[in-house]
PDB file of N, CA and C in Angstrom:
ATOM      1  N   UNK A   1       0.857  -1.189   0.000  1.00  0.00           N
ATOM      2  CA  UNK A   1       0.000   0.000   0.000  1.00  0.00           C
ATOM      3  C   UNK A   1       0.893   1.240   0.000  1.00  0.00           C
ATOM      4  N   UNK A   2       0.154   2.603  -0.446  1.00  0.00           N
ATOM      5  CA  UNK A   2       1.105   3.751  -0.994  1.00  0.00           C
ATOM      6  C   UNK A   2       1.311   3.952   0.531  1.00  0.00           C
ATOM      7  N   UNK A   3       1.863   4.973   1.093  1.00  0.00           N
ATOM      8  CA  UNK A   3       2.050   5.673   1.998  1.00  0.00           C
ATOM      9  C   UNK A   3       0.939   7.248   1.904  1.00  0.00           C
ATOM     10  N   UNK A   4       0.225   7.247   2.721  1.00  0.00           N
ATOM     11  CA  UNK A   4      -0.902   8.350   3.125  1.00  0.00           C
ATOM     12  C   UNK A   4      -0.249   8.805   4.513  1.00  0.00           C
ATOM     13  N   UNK A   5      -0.382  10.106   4.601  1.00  0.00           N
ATOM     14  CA  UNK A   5       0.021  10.969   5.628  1.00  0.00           C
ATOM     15  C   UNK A   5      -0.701  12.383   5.452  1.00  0.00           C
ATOM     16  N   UNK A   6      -2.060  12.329   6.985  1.00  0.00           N
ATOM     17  CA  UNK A   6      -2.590  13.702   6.848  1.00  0.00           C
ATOM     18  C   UNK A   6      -1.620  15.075   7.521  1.00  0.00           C
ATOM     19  N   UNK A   7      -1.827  15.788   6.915  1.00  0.00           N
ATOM     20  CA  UNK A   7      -0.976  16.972   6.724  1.00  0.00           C
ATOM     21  C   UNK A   7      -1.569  18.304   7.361  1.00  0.00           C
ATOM     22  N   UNK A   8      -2.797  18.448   7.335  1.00  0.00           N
ATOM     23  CA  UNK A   8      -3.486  19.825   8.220  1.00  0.00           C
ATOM     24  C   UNK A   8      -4.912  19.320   7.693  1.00  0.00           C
ATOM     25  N   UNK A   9      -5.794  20.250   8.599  1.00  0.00           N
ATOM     26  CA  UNK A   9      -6.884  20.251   8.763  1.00  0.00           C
ATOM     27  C   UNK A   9      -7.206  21.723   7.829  1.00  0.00           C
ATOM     28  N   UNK A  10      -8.256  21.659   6.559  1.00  0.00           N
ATOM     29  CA  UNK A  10      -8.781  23.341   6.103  1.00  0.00           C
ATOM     30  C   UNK A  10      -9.566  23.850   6.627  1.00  0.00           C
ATOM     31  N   UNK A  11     -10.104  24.841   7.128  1.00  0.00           N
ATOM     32  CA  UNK A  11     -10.985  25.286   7.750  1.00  0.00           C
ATOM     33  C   UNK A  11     -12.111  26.892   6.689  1.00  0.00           C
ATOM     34  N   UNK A  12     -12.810  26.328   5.921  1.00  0.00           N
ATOM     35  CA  UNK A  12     -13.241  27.508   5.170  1.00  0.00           C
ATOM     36  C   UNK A  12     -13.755  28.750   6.289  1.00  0.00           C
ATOM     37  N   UNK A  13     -13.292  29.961   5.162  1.00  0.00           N
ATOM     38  CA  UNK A  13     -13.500  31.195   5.915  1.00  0.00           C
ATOM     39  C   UNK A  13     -13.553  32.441   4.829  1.00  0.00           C
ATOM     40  N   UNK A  14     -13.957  33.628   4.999  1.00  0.00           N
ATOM     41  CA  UNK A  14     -14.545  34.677   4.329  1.00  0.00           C
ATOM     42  C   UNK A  14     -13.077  35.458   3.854  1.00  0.00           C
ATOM     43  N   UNK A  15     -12.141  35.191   5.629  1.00  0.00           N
ATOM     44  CA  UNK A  15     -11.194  36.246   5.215  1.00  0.00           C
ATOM     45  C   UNK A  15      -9.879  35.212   6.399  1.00  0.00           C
ATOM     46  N   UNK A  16      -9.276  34.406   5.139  1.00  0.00           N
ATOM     47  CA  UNK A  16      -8.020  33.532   5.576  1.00  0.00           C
ATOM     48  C   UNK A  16      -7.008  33.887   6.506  1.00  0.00           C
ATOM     49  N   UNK A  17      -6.505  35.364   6.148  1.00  0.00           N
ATOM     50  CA  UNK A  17      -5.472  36.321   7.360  1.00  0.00           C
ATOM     51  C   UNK A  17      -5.978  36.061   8.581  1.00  0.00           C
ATOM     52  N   UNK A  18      -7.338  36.923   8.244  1.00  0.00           N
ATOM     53  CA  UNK A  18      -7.693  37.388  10.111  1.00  0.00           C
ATOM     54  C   UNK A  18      -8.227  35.681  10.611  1.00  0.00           C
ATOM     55  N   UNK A  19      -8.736  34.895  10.206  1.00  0.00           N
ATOM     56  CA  UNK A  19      -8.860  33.810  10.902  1.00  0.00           C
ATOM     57  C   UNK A  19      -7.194  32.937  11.328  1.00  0.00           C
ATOM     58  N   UNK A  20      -6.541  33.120  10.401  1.00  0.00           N
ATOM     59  CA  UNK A  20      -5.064  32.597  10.684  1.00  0.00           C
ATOM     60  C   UNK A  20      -4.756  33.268  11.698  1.00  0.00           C
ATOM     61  N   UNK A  21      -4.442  34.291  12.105  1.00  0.00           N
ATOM     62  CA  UNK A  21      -4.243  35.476  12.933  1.00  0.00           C
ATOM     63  C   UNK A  21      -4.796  34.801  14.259  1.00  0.00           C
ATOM     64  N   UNK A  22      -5.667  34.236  14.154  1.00  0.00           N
ATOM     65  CA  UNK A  22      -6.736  34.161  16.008  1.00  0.00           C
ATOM     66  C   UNK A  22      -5.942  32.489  16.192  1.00  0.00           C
ATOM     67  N   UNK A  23      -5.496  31.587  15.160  1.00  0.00           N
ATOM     68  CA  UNK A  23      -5.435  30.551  15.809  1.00  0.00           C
ATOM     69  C   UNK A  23      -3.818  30.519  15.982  1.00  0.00           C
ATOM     70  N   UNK A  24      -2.939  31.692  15.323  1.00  0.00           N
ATOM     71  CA  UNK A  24      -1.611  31.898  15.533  1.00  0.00           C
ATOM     72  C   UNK A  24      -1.429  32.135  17.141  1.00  0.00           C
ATOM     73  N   UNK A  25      -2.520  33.014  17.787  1.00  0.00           N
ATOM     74  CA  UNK A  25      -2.373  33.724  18.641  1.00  0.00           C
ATOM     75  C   UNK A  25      -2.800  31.815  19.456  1.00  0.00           C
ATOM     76  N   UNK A  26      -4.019  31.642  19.181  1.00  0.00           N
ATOM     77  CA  UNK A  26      -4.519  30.828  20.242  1.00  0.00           C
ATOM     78  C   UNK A  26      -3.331  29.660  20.224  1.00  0.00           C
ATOM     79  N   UNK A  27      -2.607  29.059  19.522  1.00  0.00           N
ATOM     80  CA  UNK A  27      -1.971  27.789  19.324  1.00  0.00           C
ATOM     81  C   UNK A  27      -0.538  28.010  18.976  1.00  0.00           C
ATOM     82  N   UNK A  28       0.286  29.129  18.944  1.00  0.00           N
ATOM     83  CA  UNK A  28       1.466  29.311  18.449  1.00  0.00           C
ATOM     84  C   UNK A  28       2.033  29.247  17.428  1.00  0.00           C
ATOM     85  N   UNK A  29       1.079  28.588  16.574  1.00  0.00           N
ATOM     86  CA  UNK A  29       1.442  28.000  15.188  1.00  0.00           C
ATOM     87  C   UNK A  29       2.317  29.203  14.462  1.00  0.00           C
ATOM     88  N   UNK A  30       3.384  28.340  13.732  1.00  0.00           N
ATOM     89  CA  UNK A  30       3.819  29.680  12.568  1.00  0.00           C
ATOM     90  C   UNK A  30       3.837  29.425  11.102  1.00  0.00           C
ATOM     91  N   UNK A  31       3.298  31.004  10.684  1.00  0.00           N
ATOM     92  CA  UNK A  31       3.007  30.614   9.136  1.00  0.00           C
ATOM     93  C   UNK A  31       3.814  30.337   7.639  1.00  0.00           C
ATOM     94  N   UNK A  32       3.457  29.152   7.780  1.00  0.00           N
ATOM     95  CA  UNK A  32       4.653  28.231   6.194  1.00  0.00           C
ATOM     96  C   UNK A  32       3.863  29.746   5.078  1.00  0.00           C
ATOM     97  N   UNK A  33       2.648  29.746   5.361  1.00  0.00           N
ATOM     98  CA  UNK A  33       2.426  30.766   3.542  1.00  0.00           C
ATOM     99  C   UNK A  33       1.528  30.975   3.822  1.00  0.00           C
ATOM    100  N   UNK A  34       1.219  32.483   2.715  1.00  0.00           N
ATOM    101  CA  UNK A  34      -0.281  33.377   3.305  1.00  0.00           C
ATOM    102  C   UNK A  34      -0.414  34.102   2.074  1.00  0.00           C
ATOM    103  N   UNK A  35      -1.489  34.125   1.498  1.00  0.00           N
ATOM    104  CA  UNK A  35      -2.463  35.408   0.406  1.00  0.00           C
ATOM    105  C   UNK A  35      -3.664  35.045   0.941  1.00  0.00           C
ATOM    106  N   UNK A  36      -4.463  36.463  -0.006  1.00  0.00           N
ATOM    107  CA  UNK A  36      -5.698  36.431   0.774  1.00  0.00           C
ATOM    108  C   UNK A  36      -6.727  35.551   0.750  1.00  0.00           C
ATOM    109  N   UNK A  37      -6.260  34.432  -0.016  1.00  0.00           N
ATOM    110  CA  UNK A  37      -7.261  32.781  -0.241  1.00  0.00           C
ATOM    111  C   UNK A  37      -6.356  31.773   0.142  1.00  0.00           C
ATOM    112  N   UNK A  38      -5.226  31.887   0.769  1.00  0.00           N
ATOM    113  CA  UNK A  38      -5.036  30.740   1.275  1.00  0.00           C
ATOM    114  C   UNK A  38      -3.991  30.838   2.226  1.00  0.00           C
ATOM    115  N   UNK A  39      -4.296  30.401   3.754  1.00  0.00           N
ATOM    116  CA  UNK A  39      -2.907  30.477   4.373  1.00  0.00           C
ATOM    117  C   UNK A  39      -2.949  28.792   5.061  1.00  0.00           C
ATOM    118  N   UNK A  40      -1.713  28.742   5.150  1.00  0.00           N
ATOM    119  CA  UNK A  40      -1.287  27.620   6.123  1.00  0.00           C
ATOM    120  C   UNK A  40      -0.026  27.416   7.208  1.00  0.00           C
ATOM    121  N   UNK A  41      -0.569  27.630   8.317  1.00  0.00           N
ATOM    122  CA  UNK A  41      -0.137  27.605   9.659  1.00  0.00           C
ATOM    123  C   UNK A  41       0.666  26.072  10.098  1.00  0.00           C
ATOM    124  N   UNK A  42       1.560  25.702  10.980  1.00  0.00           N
ATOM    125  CA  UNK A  42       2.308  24.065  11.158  1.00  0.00           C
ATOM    126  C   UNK A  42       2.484  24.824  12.319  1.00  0.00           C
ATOM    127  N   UNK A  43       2.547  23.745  13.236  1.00  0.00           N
ATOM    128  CA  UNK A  43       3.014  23.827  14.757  1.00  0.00           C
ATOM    129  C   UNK A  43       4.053  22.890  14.849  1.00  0.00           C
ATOM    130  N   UNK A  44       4.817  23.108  16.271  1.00  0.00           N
ATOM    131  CA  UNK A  44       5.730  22.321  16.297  1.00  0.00           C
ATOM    132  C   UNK A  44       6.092  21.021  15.968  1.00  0.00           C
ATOM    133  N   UNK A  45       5.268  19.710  16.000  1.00  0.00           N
ATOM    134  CA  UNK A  45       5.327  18.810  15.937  1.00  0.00           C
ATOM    135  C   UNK A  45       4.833  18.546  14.704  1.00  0.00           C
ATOM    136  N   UNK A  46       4.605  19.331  13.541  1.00  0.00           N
ATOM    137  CA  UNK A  46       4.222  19.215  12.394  1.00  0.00           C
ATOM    138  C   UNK A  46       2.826  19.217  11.866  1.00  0.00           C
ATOM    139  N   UNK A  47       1.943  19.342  13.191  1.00  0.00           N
ATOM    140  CA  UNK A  47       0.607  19.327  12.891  1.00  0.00           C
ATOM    141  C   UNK A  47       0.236  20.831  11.983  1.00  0.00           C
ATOM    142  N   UNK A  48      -0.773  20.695  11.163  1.00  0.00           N
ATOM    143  CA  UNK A  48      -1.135  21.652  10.326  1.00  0.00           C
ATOM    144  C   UNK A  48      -2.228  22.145  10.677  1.00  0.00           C
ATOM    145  N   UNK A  49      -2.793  23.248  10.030  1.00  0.00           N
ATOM    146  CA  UNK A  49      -3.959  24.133  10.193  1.00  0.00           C
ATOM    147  C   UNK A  49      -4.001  24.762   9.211  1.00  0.00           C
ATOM    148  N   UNK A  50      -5.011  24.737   7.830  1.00  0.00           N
ATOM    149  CA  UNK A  50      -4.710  25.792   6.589  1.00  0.00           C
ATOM    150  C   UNK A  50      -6.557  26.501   6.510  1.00  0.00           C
ATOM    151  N   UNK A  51      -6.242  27.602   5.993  1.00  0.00           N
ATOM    152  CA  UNK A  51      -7.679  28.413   5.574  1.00  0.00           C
ATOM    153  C   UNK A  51      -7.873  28.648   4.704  1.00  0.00           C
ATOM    154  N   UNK A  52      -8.899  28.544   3.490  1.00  0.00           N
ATOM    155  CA  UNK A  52      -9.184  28.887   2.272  1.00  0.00           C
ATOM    156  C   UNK A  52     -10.452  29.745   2.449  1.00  0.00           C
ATOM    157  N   UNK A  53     -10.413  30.435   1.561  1.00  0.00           N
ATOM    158  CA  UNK A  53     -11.189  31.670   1.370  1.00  0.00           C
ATOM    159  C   UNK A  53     -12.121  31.100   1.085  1.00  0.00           C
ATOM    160  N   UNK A  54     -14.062  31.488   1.586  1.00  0.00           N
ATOM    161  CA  UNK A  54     -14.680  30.524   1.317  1.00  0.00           C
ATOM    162  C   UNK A  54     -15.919  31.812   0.916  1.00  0.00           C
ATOM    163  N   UNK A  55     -16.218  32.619   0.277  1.00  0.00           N
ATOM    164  CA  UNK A  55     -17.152  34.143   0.221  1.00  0.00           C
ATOM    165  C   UNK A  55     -18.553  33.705   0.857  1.00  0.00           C
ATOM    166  N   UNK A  56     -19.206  32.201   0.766  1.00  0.00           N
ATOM    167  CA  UNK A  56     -20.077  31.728   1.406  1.00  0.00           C
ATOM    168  C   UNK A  56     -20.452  31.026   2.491  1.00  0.00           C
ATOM    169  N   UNK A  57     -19.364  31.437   3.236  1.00  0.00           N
ATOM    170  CA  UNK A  57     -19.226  30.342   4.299  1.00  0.00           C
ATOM    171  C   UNK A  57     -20.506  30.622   5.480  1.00  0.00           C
ATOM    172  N   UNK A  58     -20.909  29.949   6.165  1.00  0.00           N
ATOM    173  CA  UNK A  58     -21.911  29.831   7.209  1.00  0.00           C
ATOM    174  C   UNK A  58     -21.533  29.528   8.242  1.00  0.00           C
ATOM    175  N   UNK A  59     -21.851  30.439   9.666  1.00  0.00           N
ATOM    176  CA  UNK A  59     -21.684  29.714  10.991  1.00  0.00           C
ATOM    177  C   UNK A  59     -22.723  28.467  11.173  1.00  0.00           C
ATOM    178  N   UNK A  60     -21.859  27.588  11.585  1.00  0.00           N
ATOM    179  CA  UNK A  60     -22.901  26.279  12.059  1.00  0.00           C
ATOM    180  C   UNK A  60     -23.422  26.832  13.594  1.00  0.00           C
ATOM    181  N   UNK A  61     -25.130  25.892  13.466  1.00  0.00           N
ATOM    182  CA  UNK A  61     -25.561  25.838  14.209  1.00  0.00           C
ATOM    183  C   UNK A  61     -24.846  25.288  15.699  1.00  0.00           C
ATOM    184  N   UNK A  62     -24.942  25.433  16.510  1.00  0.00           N
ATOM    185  CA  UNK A  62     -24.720  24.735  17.745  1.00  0.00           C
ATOM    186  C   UNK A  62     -25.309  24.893  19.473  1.00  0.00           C
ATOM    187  N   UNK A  63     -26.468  24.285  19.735  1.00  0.00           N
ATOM    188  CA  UNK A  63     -26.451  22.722  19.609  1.00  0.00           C
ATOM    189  C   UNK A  63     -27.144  22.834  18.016  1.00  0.00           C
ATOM    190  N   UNK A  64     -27.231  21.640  17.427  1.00  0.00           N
ATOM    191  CA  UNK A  64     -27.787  21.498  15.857  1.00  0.00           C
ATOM    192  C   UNK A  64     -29.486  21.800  15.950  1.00  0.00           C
ATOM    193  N   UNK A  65     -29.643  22.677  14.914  1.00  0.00           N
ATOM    194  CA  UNK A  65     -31.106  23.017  14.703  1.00  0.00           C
ATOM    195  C   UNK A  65     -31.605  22.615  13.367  1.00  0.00           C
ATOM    196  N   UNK A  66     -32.918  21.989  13.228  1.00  0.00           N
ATOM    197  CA  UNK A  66     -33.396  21.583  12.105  1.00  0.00           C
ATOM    198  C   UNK A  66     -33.243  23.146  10.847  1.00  0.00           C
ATOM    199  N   UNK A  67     -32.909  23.040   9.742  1.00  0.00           N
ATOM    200  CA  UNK A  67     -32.956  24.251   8.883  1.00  0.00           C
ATOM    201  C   UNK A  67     -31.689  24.961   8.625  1.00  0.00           C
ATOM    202  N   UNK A  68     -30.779  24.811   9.792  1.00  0.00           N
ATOM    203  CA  UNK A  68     -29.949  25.236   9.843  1.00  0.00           C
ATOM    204  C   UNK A  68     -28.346  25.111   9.610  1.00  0.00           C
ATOM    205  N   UNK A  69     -27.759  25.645   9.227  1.00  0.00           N
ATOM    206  CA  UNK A  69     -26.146  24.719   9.163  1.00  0.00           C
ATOM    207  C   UNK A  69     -26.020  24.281   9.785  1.00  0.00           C
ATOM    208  N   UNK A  70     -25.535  22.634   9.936  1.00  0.00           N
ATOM    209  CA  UNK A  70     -24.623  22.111  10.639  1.00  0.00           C
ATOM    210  C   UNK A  70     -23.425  22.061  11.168  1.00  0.00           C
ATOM    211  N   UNK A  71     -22.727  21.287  12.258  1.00  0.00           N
ATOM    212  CA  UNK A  71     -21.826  21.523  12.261  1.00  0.00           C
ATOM    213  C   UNK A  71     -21.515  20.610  11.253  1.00  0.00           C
ATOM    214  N   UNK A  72     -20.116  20.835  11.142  1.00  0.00           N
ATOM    215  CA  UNK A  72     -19.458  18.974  10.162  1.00  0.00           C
ATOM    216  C   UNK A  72     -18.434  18.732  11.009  1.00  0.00           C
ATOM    217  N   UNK A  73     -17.761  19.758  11.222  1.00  0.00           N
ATOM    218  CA  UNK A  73     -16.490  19.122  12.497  1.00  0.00           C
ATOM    219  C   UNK A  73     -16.193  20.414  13.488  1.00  0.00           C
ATOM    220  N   UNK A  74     -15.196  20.271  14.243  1.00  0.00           N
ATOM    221  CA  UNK A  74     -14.535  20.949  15.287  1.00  0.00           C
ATOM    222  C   UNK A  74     -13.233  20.492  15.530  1.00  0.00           C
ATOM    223  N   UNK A  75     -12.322  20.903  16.293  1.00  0.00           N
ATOM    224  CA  UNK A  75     -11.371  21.238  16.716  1.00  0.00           C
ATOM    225  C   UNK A  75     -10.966  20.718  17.821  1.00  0.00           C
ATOM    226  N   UNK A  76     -10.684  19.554  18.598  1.00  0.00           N
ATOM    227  CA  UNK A  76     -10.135  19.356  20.247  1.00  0.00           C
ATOM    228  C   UNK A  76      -8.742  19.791  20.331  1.00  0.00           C
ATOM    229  N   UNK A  77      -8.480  20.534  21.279  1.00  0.00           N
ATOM    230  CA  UNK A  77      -7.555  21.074  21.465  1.00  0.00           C
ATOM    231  C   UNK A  77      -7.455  20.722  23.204  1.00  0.00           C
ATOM    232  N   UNK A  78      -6.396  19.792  23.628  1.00  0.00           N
ATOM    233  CA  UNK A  78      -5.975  19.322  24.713  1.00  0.00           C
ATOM    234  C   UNK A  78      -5.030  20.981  25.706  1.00  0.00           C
ATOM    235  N   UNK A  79      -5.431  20.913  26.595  1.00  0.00           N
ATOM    236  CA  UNK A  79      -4.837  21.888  27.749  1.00  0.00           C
ATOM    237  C   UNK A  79      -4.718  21.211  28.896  1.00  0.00           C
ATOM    238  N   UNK A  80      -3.599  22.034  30.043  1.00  0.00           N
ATOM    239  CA  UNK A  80      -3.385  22.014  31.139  1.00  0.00           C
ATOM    240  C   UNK A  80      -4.223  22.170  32.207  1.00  0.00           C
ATOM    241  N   UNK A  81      -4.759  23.620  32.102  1.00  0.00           N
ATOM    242  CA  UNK A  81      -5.373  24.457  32.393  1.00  0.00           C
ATOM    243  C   UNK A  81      -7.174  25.301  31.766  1.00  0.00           C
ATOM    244  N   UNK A  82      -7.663  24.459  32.317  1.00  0.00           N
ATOM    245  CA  UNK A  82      -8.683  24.893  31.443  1.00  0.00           C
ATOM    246  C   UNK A  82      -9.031  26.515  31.633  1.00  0.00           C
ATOM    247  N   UNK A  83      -9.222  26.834  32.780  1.00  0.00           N
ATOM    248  CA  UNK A  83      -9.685  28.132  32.583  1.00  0.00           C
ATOM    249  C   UNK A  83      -8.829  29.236  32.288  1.00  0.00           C
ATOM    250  N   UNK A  84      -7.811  29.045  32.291  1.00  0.00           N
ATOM    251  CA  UNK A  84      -7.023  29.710  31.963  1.00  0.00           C
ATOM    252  C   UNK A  84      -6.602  29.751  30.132  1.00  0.00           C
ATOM    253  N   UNK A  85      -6.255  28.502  29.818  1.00  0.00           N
ATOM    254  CA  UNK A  85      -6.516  28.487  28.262  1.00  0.00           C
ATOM    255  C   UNK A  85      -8.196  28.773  27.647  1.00  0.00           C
ATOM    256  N   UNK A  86      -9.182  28.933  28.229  1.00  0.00           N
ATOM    257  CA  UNK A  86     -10.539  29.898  27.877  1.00  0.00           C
ATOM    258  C   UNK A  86     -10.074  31.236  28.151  1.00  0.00           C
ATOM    259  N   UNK A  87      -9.244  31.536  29.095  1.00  0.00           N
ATOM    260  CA  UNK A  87      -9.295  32.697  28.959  1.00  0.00           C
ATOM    261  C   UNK A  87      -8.390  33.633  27.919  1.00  0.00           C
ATOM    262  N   UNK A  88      -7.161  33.043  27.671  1.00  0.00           N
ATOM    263  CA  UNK A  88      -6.321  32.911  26.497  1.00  0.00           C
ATOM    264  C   UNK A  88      -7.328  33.152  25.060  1.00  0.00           C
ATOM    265  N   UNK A  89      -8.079  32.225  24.632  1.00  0.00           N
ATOM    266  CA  UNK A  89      -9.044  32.050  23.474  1.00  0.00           C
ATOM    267  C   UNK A  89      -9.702  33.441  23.424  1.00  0.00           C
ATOM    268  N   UNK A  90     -10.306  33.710  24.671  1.00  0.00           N
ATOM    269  CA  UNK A  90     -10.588  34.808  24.660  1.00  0.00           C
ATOM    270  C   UNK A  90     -10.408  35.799  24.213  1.00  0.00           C
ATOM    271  N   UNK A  91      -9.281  36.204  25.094  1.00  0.00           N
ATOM    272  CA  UNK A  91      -8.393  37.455  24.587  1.00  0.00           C
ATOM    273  C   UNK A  91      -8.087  37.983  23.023  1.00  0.00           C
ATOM    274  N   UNK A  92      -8.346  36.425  22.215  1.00  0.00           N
ATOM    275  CA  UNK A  92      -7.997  36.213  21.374  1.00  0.00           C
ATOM    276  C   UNK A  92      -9.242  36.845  20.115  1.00  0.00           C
ATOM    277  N   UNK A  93     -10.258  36.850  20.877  1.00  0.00           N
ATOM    278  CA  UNK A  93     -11.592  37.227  19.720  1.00  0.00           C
ATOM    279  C   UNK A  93     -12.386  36.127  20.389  1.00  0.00           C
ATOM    280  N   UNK A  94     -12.748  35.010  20.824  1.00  0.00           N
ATOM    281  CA  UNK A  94     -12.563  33.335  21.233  1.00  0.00           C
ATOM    282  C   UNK A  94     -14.451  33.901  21.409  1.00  0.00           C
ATOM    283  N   UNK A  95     -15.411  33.140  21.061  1.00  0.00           N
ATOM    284  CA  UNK A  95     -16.784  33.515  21.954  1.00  0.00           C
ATOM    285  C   UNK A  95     -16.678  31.767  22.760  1.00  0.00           C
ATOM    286  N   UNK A  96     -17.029  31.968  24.226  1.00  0.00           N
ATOM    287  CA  UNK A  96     -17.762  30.691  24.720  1.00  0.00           C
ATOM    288  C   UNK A  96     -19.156  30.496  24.720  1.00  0.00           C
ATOM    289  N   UNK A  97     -19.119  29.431  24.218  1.00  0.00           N
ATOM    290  CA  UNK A  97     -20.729  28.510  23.968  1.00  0.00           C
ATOM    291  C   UNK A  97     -21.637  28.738  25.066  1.00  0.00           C
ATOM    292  N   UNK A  98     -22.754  29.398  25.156  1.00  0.00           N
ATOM    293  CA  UNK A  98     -23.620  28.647  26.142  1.00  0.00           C
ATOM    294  C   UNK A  98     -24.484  27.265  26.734  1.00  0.00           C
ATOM    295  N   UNK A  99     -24.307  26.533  25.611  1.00  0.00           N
ATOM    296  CA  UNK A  99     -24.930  24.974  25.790  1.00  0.00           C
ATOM    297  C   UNK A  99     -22.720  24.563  25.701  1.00  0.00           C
ATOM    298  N   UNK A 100     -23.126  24.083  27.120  1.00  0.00           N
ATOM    299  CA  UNK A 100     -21.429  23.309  27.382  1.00  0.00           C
ATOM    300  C   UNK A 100     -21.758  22.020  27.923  1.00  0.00           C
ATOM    301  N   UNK A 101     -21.708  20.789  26.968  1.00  0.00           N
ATOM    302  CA  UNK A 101     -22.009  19.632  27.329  1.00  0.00           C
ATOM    303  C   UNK A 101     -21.663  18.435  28.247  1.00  0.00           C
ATOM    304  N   UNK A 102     -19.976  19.139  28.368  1.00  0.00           N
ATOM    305  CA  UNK A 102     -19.237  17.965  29.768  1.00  0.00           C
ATOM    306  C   UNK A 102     -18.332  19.127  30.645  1.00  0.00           C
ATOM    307  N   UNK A 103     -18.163  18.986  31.581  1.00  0.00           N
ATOM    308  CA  UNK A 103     -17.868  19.528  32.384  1.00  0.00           C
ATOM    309  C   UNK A 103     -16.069  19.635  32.465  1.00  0.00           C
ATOM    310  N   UNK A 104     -15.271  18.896  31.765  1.00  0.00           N
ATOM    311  CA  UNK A 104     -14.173  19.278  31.514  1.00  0.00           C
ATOM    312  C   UNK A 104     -13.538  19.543  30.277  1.00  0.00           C
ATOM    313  N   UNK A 105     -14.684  19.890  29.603  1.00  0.00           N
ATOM    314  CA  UNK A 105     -15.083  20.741  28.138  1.00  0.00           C
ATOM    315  C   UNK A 105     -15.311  22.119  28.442  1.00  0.00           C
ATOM    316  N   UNK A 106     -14.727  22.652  27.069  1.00  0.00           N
ATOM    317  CA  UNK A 106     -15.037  23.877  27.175  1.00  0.00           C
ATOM    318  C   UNK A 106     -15.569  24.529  25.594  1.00  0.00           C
ATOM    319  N   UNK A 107     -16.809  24.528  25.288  1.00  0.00           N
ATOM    320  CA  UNK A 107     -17.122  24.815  23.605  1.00  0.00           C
ATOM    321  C   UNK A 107     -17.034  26.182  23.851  1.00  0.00           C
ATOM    322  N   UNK A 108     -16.400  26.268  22.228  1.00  0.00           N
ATOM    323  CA  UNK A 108     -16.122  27.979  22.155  1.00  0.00           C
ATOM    324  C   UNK A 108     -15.796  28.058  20.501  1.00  0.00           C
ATOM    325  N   UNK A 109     -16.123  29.377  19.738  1.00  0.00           N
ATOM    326  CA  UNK A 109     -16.366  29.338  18.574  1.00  0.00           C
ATOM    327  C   UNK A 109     -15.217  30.670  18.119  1.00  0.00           C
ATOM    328  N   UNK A 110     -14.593  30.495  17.175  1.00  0.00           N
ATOM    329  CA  UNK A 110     -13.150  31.067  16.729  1.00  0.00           C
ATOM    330  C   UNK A 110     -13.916  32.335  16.088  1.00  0.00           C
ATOM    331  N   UNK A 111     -13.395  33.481  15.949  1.00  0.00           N
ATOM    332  CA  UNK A 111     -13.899  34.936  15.254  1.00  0.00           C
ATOM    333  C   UNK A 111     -14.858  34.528  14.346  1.00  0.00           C
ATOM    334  N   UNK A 112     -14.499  33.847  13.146  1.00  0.00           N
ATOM    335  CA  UNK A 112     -15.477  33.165  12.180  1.00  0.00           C
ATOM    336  C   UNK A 112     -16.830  32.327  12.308  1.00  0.00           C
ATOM    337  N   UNK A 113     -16.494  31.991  13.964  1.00  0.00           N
ATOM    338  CA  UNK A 113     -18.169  30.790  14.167  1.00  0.00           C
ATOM    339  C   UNK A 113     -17.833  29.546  13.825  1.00  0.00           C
ATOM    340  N   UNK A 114     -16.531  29.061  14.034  1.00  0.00           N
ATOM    341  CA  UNK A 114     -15.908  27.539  14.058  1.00  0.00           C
ATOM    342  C   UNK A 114     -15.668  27.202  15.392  1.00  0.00           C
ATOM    343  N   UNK A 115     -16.676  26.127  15.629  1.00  0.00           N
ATOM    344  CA  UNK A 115     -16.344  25.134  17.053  1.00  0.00           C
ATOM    345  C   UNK A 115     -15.373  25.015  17.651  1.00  0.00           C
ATOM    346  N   UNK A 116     -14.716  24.695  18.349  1.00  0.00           N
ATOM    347  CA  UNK A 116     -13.683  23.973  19.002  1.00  0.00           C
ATOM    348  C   UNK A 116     -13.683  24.060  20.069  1.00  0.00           C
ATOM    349  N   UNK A 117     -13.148  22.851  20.908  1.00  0.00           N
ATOM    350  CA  UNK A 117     -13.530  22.683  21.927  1.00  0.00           C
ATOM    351  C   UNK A 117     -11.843  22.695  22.799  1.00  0.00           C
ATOM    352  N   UNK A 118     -11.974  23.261  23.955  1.00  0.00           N
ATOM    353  CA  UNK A 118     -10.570  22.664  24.883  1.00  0.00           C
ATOM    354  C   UNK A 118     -11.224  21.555  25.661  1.00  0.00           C
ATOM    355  N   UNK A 119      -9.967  21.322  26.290  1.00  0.00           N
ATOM    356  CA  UNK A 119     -10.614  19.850  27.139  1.00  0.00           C
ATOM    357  C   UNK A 119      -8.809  19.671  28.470  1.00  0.00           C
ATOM    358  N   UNK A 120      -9.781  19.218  29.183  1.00  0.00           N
ATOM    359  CA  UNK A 120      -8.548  18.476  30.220  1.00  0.00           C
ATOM    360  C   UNK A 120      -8.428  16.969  29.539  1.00  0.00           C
ATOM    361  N   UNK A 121      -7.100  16.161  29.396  1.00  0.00           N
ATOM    362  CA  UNK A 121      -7.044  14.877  28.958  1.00  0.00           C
ATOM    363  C   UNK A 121      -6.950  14.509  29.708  1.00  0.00           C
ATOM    364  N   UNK A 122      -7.361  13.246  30.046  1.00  0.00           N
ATOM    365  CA  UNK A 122      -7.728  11.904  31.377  1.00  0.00           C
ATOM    366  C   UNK A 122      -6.443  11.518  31.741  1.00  0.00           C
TER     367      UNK A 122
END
């Protein structure tokens, strides 16, 4: 079998900079390349994060409502510190969710209206 290796996650968005911008800040990531339709962010360990310009993009619903966008995915992002990395996100543009489903979860939606969640790992 060939060799497959995922490389980053895309995340569509209206305006690629300023969303790159909030998850530089939130995650450290630094940017391999950037115009105004496409950037892509790598973190240390090689994990990726890229944004494509999307002019139609939609905030998903959350919790899910009949009619409405869905979500399709999100983001787990493992921390130390939970309230303290919410408050980080924050600072950042970060909105927190009002429907928060587990208690060492934390849903919160990036400048654009993309999910992601922090979490304490077990």
């Amino acid at each position: 079998m060939t060799t497959l290796r995922l490389t980053a996650t895309v995340l569509d968005t209206p305006d690629p900079p300023a969303l790159a911008r909030f998850y530089r800040h939130l995650l450290g990531f630094e940017t391999v390349s950037e115009d105004p339709d496409w950037v892509v962010l790598r973190g240390p360990d090689g994990q990726g994060l890229s944004f494509q310009r999307e002019s139609r993009y939609a905030r998903p619903a959350w919790p899910a409502a009949r009619g409405e966008q869905q979500v399709q995915d999100h983001l787990d992002i493992a921390v130390d510190d939970l309230e303290a990395a919410v408050a980080h996100a924050v600072s950042g543009g970060a909105e927190v969710e009002e429907f928060q489903p587990q208690e060492a979860v934390r849903v919160l939606r990036d400048p654009h209206g993309h999910l992601f969640c922090l979490y304490l790992p077990d």
